[in-house]
C-alpha atoms as a PDB file:
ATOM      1  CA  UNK A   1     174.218  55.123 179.205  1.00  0.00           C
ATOM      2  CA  UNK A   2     170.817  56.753 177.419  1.00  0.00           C
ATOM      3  CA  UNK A   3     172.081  58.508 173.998  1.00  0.00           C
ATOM      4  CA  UNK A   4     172.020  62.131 174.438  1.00  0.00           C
ATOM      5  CA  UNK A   5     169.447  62.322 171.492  1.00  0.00           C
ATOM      6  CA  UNK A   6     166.669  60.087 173.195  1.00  0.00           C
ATOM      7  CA  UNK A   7     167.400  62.370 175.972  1.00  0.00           C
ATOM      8  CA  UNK A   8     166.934  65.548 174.018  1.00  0.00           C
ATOM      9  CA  UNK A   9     163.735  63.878 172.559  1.00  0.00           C
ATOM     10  CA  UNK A  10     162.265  63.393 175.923  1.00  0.00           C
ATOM     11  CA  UNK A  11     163.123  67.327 176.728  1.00  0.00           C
ATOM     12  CA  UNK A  12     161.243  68.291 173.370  1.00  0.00           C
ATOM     13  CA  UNK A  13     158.370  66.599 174.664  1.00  0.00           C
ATOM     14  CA  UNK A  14     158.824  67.776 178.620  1.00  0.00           C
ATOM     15  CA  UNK A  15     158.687  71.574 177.345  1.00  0.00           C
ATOM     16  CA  UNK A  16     155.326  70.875 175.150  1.00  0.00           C
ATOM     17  CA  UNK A  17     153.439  69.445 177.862  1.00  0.00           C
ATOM     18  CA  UNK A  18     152.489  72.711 179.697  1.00  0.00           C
ATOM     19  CA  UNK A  19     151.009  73.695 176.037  1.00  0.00           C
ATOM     20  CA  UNK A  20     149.285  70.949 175.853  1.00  0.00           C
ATOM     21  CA  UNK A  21     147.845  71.180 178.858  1.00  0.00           C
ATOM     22  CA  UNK A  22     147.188  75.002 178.197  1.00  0.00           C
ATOM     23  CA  UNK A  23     145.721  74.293 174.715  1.00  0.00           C
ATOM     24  CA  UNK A  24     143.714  71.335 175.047  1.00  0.00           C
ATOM     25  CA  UNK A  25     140.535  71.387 173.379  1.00  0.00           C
ATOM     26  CA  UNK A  26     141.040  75.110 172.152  1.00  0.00           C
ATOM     27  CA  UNK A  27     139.855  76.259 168.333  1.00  0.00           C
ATOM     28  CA  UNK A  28     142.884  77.169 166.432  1.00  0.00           C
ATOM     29  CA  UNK A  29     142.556  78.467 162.435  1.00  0.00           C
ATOM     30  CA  UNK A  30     145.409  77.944 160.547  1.00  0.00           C
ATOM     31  CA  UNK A  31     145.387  80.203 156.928  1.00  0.00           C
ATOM     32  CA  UNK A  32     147.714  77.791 154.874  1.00  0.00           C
ATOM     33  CA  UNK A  33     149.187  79.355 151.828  1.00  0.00           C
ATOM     34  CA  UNK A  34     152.353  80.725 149.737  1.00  0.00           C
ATOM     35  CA  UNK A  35     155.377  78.232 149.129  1.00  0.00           C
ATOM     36  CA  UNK A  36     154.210  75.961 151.615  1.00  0.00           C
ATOM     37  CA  UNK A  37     150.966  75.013 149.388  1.00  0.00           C
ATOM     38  CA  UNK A  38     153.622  74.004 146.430  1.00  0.00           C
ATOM     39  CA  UNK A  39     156.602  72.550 147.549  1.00  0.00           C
ATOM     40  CA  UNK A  40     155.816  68.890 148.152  1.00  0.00           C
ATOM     41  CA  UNK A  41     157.774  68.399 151.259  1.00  0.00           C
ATOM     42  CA  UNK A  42     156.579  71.428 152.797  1.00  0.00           C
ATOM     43  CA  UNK A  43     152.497  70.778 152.271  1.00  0.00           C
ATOM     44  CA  UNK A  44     153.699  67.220 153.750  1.00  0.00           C
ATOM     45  CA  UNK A  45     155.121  68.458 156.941  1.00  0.00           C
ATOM     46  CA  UNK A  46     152.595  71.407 157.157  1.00  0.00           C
ATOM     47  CA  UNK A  47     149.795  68.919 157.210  1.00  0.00           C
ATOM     48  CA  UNK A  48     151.500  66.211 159.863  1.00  0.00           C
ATOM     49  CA  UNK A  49     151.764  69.562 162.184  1.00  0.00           C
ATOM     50  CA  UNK A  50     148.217  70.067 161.769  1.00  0.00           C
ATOM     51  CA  UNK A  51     147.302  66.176 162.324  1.00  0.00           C
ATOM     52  CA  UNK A  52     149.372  66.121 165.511  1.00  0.00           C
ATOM     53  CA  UNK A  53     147.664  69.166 167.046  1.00  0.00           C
ATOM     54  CA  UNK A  54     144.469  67.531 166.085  1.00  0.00           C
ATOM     55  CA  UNK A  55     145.376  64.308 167.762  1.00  0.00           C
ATOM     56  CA  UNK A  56     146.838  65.862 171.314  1.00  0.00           C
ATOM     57  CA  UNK A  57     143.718  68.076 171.918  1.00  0.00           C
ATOM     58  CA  UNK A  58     143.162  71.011 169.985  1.00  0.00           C
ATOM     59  CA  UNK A  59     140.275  71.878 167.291  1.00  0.00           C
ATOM     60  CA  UNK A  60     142.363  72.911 164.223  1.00  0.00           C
ATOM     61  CA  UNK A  61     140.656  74.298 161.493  1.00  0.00           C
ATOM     62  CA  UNK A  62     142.745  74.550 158.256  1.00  0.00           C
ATOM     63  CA  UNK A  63     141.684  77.835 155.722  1.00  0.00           C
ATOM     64  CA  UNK A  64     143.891  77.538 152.436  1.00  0.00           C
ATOM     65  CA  UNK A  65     144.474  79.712 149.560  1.00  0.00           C
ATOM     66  CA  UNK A  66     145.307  78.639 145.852  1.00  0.00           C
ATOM     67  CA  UNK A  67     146.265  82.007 143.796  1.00  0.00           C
ATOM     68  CA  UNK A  68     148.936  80.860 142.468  1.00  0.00           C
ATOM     69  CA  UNK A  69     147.214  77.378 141.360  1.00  0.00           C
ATOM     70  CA  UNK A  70     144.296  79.322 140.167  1.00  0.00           C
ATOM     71  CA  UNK A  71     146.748  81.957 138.589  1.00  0.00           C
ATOM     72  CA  UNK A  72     148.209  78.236 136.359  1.00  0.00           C
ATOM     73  CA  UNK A  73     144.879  77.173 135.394  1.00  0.00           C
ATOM     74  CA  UNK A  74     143.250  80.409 134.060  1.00  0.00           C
ATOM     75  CA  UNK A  75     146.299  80.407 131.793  1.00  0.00           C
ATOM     76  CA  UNK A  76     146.056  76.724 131.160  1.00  0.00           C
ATOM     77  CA  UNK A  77     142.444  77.467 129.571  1.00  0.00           C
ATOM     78  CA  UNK A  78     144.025  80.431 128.012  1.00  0.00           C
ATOM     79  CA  UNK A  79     142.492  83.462 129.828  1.00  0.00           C
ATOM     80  CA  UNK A  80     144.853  86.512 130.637  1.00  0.00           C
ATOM     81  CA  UNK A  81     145.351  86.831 134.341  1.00  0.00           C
ATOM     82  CA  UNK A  82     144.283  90.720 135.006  1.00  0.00           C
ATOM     83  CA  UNK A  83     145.055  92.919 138.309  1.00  0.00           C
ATOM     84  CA  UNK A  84     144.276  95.751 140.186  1.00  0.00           C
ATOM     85  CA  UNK A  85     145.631  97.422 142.783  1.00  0.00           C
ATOM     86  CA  UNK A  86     147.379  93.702 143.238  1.00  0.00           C
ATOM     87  CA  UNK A  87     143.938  92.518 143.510  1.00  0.00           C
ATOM     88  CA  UNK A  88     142.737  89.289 140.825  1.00  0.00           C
ATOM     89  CA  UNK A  89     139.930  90.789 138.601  1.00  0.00           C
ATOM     90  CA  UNK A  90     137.490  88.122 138.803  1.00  0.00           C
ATOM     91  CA  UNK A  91     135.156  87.571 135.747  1.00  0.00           C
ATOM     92  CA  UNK A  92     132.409  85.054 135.710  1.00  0.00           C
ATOM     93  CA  UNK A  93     134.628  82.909 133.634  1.00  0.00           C
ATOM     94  CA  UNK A  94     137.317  83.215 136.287  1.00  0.00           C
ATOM     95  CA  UNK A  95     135.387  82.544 138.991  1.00  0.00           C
ATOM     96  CA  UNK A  96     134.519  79.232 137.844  1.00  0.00           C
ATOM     97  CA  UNK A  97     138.116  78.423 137.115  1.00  0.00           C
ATOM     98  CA  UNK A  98     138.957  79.551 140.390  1.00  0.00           C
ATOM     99  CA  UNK A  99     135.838  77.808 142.729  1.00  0.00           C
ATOM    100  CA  UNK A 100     136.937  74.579 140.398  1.00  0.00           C
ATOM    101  CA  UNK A 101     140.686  74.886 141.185  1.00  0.00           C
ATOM    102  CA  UNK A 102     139.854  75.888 145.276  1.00  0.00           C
ATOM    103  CA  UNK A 103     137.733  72.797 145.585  1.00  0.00           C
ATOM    104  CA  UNK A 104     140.422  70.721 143.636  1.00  0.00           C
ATOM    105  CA  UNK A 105     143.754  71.862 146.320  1.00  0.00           C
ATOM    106  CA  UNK A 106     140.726  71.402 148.826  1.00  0.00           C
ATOM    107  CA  UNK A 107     140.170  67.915 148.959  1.00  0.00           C
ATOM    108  CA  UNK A 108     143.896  66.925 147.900  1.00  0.00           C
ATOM    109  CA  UNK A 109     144.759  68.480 151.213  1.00  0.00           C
ATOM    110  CA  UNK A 110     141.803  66.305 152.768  1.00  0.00           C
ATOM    111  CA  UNK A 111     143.476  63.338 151.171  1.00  0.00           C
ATOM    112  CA  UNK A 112     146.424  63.996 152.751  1.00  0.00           C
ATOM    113  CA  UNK A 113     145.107  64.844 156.452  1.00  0.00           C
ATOM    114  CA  UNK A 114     143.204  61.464 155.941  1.00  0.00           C
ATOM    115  CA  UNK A 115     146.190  59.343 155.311  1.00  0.00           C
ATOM    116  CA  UNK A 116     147.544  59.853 158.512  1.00  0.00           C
ATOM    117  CA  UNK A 117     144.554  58.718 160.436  1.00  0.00           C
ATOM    118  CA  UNK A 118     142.753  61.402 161.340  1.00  0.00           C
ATOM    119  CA  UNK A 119     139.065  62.665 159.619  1.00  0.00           C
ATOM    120  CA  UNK A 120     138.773  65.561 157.705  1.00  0.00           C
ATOM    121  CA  UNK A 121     135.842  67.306 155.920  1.00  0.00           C
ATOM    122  CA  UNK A 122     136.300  69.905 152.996  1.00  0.00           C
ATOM    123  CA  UNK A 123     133.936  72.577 152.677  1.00  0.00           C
ATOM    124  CA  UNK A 124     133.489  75.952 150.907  1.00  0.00           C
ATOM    125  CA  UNK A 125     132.457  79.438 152.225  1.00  0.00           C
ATOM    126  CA  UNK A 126     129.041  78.331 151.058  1.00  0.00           C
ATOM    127  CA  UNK A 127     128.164  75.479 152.662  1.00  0.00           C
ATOM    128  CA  UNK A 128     125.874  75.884 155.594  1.00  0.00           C
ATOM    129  CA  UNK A 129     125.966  79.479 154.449  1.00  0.00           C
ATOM    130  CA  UNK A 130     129.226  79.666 156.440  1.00  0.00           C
ATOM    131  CA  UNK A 131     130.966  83.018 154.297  1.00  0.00           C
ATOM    132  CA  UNK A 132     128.377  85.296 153.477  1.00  0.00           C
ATOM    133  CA  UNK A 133     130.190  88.475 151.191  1.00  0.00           C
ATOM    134  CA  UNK A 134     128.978  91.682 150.023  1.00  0.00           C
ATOM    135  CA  UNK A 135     131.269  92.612 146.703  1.00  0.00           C
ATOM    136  CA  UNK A 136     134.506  94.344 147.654  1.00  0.00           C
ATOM    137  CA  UNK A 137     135.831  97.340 145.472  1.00  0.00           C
ATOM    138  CA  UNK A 138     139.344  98.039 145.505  1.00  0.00           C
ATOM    139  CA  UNK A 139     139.567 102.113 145.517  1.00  0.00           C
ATOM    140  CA  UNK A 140     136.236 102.327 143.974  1.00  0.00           C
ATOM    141  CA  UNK A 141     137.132 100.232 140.975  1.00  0.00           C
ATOM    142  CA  UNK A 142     134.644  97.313 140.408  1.00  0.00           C
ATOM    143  CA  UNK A 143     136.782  93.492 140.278  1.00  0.00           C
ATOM    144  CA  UNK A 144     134.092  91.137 139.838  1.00  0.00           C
ATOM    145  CA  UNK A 145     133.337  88.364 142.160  1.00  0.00           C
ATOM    146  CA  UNK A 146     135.747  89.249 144.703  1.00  0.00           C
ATOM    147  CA  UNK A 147     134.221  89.551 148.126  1.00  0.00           C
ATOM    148  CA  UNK A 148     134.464  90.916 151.721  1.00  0.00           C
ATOM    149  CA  UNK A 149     132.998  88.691 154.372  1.00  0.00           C
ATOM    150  CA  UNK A 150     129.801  90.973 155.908  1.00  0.00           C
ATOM    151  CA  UNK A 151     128.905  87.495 157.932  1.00  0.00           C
ATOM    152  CA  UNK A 152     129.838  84.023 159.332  1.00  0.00           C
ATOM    153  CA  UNK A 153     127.804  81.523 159.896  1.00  0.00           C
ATOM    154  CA  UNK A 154     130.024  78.998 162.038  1.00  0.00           C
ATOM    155  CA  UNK A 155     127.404  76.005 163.199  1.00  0.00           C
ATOM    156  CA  UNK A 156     129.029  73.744 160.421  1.00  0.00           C
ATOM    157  CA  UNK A 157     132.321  74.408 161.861  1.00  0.00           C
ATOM    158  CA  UNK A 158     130.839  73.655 165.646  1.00  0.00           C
ATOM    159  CA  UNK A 159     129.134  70.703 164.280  1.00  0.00           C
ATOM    160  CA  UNK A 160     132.246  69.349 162.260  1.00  0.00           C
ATOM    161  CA  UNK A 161     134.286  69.477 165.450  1.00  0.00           C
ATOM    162  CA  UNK A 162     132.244  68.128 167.724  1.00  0.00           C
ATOM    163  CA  UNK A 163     131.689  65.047 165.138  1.00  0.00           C
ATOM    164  CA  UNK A 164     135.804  64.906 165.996  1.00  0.00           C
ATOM    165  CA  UNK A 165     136.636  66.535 162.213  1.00  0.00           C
ATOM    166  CA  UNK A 166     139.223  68.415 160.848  1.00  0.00           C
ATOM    167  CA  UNK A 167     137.669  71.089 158.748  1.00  0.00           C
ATOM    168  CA  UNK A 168     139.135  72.484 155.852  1.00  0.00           C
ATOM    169  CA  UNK A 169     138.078  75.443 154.200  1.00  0.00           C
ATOM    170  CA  UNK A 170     138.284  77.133 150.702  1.00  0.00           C
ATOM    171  CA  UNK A 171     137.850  80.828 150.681  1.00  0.00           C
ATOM    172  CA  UNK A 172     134.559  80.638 148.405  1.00  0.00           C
ATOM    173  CA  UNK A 173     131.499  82.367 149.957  1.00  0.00           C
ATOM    174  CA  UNK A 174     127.647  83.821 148.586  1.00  0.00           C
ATOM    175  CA  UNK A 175     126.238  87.169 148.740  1.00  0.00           C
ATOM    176  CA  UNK A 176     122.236  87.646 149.639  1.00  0.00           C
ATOM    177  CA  UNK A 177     121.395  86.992 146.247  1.00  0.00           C
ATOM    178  CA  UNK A 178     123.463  83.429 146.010  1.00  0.00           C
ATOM    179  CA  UNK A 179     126.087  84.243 143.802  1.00  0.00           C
ATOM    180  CA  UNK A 180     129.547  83.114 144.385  1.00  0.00           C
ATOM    181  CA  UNK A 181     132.561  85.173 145.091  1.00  0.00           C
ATOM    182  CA  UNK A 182     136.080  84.857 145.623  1.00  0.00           C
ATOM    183  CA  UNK A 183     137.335  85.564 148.877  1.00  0.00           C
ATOM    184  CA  UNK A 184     141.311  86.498 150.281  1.00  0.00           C
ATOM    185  CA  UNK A 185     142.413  83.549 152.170  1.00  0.00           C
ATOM    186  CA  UNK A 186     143.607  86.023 154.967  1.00  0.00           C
ATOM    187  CA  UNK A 187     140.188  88.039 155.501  1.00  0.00           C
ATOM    188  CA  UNK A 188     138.153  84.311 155.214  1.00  0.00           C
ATOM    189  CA  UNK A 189     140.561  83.007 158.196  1.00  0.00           C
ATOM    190  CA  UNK A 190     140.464  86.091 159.866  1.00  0.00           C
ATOM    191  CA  UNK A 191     136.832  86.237 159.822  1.00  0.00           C
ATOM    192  CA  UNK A 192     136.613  82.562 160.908  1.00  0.00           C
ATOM    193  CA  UNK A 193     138.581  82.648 163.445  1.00  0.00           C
ATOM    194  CA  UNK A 194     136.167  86.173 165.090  1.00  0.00           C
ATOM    195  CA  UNK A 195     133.192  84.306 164.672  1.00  0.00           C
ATOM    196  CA  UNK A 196     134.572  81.065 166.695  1.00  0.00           C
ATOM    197  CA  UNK A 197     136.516  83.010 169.192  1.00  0.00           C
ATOM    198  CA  UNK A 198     140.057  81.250 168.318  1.00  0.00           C
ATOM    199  CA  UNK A 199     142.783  80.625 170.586  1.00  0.00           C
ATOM    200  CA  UNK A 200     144.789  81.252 168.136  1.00  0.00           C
ATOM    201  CA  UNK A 201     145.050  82.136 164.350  1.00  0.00           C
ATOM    202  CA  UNK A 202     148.432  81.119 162.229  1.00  0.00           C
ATOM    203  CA  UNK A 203     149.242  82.782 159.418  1.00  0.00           C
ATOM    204  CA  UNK A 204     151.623  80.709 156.946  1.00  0.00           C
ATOM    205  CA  UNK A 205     153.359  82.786 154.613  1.00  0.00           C
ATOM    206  CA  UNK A 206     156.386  83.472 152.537  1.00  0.00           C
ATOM    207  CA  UNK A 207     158.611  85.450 155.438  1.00  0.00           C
ATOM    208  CA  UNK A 208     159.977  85.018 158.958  1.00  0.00           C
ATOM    209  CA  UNK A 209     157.736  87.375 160.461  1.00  0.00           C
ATOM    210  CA  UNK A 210     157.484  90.758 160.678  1.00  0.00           C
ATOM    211  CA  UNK A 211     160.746  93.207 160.449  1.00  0.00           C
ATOM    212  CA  UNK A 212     160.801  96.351 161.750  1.00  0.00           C
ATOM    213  CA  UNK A 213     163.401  97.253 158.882  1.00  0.00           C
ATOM    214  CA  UNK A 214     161.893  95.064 155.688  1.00  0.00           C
ATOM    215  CA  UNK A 215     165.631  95.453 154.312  1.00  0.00           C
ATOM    216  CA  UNK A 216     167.273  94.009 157.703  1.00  0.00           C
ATOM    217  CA  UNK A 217     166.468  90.228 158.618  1.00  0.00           C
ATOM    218  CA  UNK A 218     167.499  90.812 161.776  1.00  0.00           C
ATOM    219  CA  UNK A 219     164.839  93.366 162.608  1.00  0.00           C
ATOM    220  CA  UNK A 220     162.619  90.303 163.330  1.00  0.00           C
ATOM    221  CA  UNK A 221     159.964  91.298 166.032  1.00  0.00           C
ATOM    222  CA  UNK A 222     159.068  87.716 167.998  1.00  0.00           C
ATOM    223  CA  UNK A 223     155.940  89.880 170.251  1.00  0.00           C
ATOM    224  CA  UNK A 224     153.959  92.753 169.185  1.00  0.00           C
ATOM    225  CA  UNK A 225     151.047  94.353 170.882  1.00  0.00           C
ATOM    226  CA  UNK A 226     148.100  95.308 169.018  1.00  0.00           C
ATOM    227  CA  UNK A 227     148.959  99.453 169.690  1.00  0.00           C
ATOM    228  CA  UNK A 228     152.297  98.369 168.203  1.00  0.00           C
ATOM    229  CA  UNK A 229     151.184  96.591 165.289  1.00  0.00           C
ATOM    230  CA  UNK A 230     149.205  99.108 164.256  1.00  0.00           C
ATOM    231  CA  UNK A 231     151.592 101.968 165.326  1.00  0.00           C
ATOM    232  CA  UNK A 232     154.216 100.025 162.369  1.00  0.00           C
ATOM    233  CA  UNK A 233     151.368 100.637 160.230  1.00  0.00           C
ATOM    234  CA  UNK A 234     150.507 104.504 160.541  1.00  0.00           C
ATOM    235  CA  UNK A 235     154.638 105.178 160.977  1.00  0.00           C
ATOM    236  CA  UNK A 236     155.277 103.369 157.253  1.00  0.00           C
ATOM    237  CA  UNK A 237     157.347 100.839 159.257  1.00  0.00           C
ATOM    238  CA  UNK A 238     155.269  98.216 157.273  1.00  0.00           C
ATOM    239  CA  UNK A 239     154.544  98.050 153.637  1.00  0.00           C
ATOM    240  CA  UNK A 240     152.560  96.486 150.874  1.00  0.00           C
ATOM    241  CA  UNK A 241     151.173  92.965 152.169  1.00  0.00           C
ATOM    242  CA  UNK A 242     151.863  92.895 155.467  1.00  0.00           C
ATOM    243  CA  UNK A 243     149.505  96.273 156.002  1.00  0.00           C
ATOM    244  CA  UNK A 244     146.509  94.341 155.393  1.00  0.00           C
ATOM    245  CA  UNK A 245     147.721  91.556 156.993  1.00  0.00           C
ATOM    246  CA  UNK A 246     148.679  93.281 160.378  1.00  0.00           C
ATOM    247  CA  UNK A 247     145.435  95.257 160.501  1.00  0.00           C
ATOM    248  CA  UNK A 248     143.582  91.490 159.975  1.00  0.00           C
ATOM    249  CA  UNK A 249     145.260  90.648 163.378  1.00  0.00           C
ATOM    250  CA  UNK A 250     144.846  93.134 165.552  1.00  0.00           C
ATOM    251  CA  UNK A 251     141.161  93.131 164.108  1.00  0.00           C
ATOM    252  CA  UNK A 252     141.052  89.602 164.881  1.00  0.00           C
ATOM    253  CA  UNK A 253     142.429  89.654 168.777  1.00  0.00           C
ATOM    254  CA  UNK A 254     140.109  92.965 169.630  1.00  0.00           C
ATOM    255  CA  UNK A 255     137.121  90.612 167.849  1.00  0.00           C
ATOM    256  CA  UNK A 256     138.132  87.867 170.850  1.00  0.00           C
ATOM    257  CA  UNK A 257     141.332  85.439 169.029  1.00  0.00           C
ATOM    258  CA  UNK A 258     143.359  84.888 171.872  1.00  0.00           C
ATOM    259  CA  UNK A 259     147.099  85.326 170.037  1.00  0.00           C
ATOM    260  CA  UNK A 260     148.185  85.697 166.617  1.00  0.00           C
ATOM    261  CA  UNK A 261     151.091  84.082 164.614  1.00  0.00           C
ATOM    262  CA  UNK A 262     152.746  85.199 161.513  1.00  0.00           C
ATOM    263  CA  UNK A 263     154.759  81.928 160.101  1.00  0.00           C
ATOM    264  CA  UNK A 264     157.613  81.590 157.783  1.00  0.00           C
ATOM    265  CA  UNK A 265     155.663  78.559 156.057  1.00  0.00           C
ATOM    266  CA  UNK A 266     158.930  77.690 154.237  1.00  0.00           C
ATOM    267  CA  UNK A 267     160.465  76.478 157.622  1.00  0.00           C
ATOM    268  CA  UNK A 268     159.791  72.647 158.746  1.00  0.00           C
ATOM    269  CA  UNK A 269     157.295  72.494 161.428  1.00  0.00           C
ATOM    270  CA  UNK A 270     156.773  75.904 161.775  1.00  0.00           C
ATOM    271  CA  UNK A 271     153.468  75.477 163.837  1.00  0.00           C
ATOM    272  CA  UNK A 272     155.010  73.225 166.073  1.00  0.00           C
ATOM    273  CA  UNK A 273     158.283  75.409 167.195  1.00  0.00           C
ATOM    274  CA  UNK A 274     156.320  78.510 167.342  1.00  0.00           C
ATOM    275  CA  UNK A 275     153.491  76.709 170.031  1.00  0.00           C
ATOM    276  CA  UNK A 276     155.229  74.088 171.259  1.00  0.00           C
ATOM    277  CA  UNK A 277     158.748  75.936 172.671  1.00  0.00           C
ATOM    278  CA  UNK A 278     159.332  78.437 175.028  1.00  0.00           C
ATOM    279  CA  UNK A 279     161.496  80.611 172.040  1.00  0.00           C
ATOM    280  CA  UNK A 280     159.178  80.034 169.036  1.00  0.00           C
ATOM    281  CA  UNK A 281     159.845  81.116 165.696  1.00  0.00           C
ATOM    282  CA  UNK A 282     157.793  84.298 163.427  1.00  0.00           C
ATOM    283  CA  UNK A 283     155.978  87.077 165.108  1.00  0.00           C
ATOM    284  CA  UNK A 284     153.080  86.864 167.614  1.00  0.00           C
ATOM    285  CA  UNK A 285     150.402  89.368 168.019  1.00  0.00           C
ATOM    286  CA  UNK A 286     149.071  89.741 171.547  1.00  0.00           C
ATOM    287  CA  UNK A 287     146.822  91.759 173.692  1.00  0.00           C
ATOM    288  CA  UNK A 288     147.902  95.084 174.620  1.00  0.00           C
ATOM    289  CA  UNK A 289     146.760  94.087 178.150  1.00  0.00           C
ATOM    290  CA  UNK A 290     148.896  90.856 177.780  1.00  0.00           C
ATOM    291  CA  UNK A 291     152.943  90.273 179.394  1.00  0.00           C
ATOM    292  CA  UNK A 292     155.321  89.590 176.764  1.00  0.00           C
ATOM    293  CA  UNK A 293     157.651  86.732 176.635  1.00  0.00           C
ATOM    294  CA  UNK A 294     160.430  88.777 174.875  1.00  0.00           C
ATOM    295  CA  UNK A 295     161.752  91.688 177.223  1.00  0.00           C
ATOM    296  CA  UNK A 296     163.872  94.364 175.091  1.00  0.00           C
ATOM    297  CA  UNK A 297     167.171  93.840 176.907  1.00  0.00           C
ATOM    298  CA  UNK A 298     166.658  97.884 178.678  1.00  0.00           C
ATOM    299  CA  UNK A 299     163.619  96.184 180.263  1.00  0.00           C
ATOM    300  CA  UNK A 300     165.323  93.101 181.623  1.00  0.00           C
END
């Protein structure tokens, strides 16, 4: 008699196939950040997800953050970290803490892909003039070399994929006149994932998804529609973070992303059980157009 868990296996793998099939060769852009970009384990298991998508057909492209690294080494060289509107004011001195720490947690996590077996390339914003950024104001108020992507350039990315890479990409990017600006991991992946028409664009973070009562963990939405999304948004549903961060993905699937995932990046394999399995885990963002998985039990 077959152990029940070899059997169980072989169901795991029986309910991925049809997104395999579905996904095969597909772009997806995966913004990797928060706990999961500390916690050993975590970037570990984060990183084997993203090797394994790579190796059963899809195009991952990995877009990382690194505030709270950068954050430890301006105070390590004993600058005072300064904020506005809970956006980093970024000095010239600053910014070249903060492109030398972004190219530093850049090609550790190209280390890692590369150890299990698969290629990866680490680039910035500014290679290939990929990020191109006009300076961003935050309610009129000038914070330095912090930028808003005005335009992507994505033959390196085409090029690096086709070559059978995994890109990885730190949110660094140039304005017209070549200087360099920091860039929120969110808008860079966002942007990245317009310009190459994703199937799909994961957003790791440090909650299960979007609530529809912050204070109530089990007002987790698994489906919203882009009206809806934004609808949480003009009622208040939403607050601080997850404003920008909701508006970023409905921007992103009327700009031609296929589906959107929001990611508790603290749970194991997170990317796998939210596209591999018929439940998933976090909140997708989908078409308004598009049928949901998840009825609301009056519409069953």
């Amino acid at each position: 008699m077959v152990d029940q868990k070899f059997l169980d296996k072989a169901e795991v793998l029986i309910e991925a196939l049809p997104y395999i099939q579905r996904f095969n060769r597909k772009v997806i852009v995966i913004k990797y950040g928060g706990s999961a970009m500390i916690d050993e384990k975590l970037k570990e298991n984060v990183i084997a997800d993203c090797v394994l998508l790579k190796l059963v057909g899809f195009k991952p492209i990995i877009v990382h953050g690194g505030g709270k690294e950068i954050s430890r080494w301006v105070g390590k060289v004993g600058m005072e970290p300064k904020f506005i509107n809970g956006l980093r004011v970024t000095d010239e001195e600053t910014m070249e803490v903060a492109e030398m720490v972004l190219n530093k947690v850049n090609k550790e996590l190209v280390n890692l892909v590369q150890r299990l077996g698969v290629k990866a390339v680490g680039i910035s914003g500014k290679d290939g003039e990929l990020l191109k950024v006009e300076k961003k104001l935050s309610d009129g108020q000038d914070i330095g070399f912090v930028g808003d992507v005005k335009e992507v350039n994505p033959k390196v990315l085409y090029d690096l994929l086709d070559k059978d890479f995994l890109p990885i990409v730190c949110p660094i990017g140039m304005d017209d006149d070549y200087n360099t600006y920091n860039i929120n991991a969110d808008d860079a992946a966002c942007a990245i994932a317009k310009a190459m028409k994703a199937e799909k664009l994961a957003f790791l973070t440090d909650i299960e998804g979007v609530y529809r009562d912050a204070n109530d963990p089990s007002s987790l939405i698994s489906e919203l529609t882009v009206s809806e999304a934004k609808e949480l948004v003009e009622n208040g549903d939403v607050t601080g973070g997850m404003i920008p961060k909701l508006l970023n993905c409905a921007g992103a699937i009327e700009s031609g992303v296929n589906r959107v995932h929001i990611l508790d990046g603290r749970t194991p394999h997170c990317l796998l059980l939210e596209i591999f399995t018929n439940k998933g885990i976090g909140t997708a963002i989908l078409r308004d157009a598009e049928e949901k998985y998840y009825k609301p039990k009056n519409e069953e």
